[in-house]
Protein backbone atom coordinates (compact mmCIF):
# COMPACT_ATOMS: atom_id res chain seq x y z
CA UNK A 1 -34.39 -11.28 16.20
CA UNK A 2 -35.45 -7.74 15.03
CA UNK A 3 -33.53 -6.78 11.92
CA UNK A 4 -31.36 -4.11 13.17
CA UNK A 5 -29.62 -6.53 15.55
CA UNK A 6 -28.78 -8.83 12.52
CA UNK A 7 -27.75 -5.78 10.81
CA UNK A 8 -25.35 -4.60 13.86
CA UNK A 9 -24.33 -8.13 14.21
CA UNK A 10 -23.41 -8.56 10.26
CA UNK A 11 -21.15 -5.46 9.97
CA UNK A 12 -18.84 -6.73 13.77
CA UNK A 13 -18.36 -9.56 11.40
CA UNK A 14 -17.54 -7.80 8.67
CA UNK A 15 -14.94 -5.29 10.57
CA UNK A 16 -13.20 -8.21 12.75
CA UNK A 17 -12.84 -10.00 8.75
CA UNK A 18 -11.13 -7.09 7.68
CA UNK A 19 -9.17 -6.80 10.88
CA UNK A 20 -8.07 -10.22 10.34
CA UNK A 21 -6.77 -9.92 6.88
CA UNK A 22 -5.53 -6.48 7.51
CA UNK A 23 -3.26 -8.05 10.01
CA UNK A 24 -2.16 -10.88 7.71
CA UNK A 25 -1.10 -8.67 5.11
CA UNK A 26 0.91 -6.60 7.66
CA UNK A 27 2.67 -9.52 8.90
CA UNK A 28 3.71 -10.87 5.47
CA UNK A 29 4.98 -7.27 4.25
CA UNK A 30 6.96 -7.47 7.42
CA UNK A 31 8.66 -10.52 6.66
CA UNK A 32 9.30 -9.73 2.82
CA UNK A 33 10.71 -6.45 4.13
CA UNK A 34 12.98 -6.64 6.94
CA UNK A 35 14.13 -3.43 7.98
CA UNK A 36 17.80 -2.48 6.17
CA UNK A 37 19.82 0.03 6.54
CA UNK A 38 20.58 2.96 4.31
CA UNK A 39 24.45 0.99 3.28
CA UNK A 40 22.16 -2.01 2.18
CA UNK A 41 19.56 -0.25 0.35
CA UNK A 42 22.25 1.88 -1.71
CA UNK A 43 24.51 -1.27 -2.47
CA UNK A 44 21.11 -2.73 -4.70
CA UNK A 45 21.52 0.18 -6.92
CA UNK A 46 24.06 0.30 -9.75
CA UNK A 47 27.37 2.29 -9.40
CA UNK A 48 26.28 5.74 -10.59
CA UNK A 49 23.26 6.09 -9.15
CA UNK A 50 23.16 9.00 -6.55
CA UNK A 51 22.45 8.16 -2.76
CA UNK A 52 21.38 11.73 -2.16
CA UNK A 53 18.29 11.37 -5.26
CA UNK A 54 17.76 7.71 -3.74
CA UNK A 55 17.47 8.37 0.36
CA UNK A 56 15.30 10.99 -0.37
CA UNK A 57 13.06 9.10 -2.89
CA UNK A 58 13.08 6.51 0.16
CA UNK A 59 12.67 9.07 2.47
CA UNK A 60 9.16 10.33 0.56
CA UNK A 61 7.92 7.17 -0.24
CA UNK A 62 7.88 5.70 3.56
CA UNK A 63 6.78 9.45 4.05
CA UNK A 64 3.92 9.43 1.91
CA UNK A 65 2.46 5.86 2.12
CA UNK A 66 3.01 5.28 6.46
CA UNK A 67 5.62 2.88 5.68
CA UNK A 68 8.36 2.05 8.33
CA UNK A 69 11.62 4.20 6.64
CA UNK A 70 13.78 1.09 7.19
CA UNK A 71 11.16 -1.64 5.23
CA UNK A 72 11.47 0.57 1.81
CA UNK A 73 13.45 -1.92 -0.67
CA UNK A 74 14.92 -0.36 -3.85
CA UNK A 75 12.69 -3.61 -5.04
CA UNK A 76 9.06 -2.68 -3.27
CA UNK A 77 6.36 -2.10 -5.60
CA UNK A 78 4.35 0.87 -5.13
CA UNK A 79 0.81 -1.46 -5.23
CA UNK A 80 1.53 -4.66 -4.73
CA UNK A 81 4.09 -4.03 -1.49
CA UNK A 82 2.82 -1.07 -0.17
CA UNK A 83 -1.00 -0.96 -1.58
CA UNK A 84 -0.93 2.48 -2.99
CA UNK A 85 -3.48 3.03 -6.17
């Protein structure tokens, strides 16, 4: 088998191994996080807190890491949960 087949052949492997796992992960954010709505996420915050500051915080963060809006937990850890570093 001339190398560059072997090569070709090692790095399908690789991807459809990272495909796999990618779609693992996805699966078991999506049942950590069901989707809740904005009444839900504001009643885990203390009295106080503003909903204005804390929507938009939710807002950015589903924003800025491609996360489903409704899946963004007052709880959700920036690297663990949503695998920003």
């Amino acid at each position: 088998m001339p190398p560059t087949l072997i090569l070709v052949a090692a790095v399908v492997v690789v991807v459809v191994v990272c495909a796999a796992a990618a779609m693992r992960n996805r699966a078991a954010f999506e049942e950590r996080f069901p989707p809740i709505s904005d009444a839900e996420f504001l009643a885990c915050y203390r009295p106080g807190t503003s909903p204005e500051v804390a929507l938009k915080v939710r807002r950015i963060v589903a924003e800025q890491l491609a996360v489903e809006y409704e899946r963004v937990y007052p709880s959700t850890r920036f690297i663990e949960d949503l695998g920003a570093d």
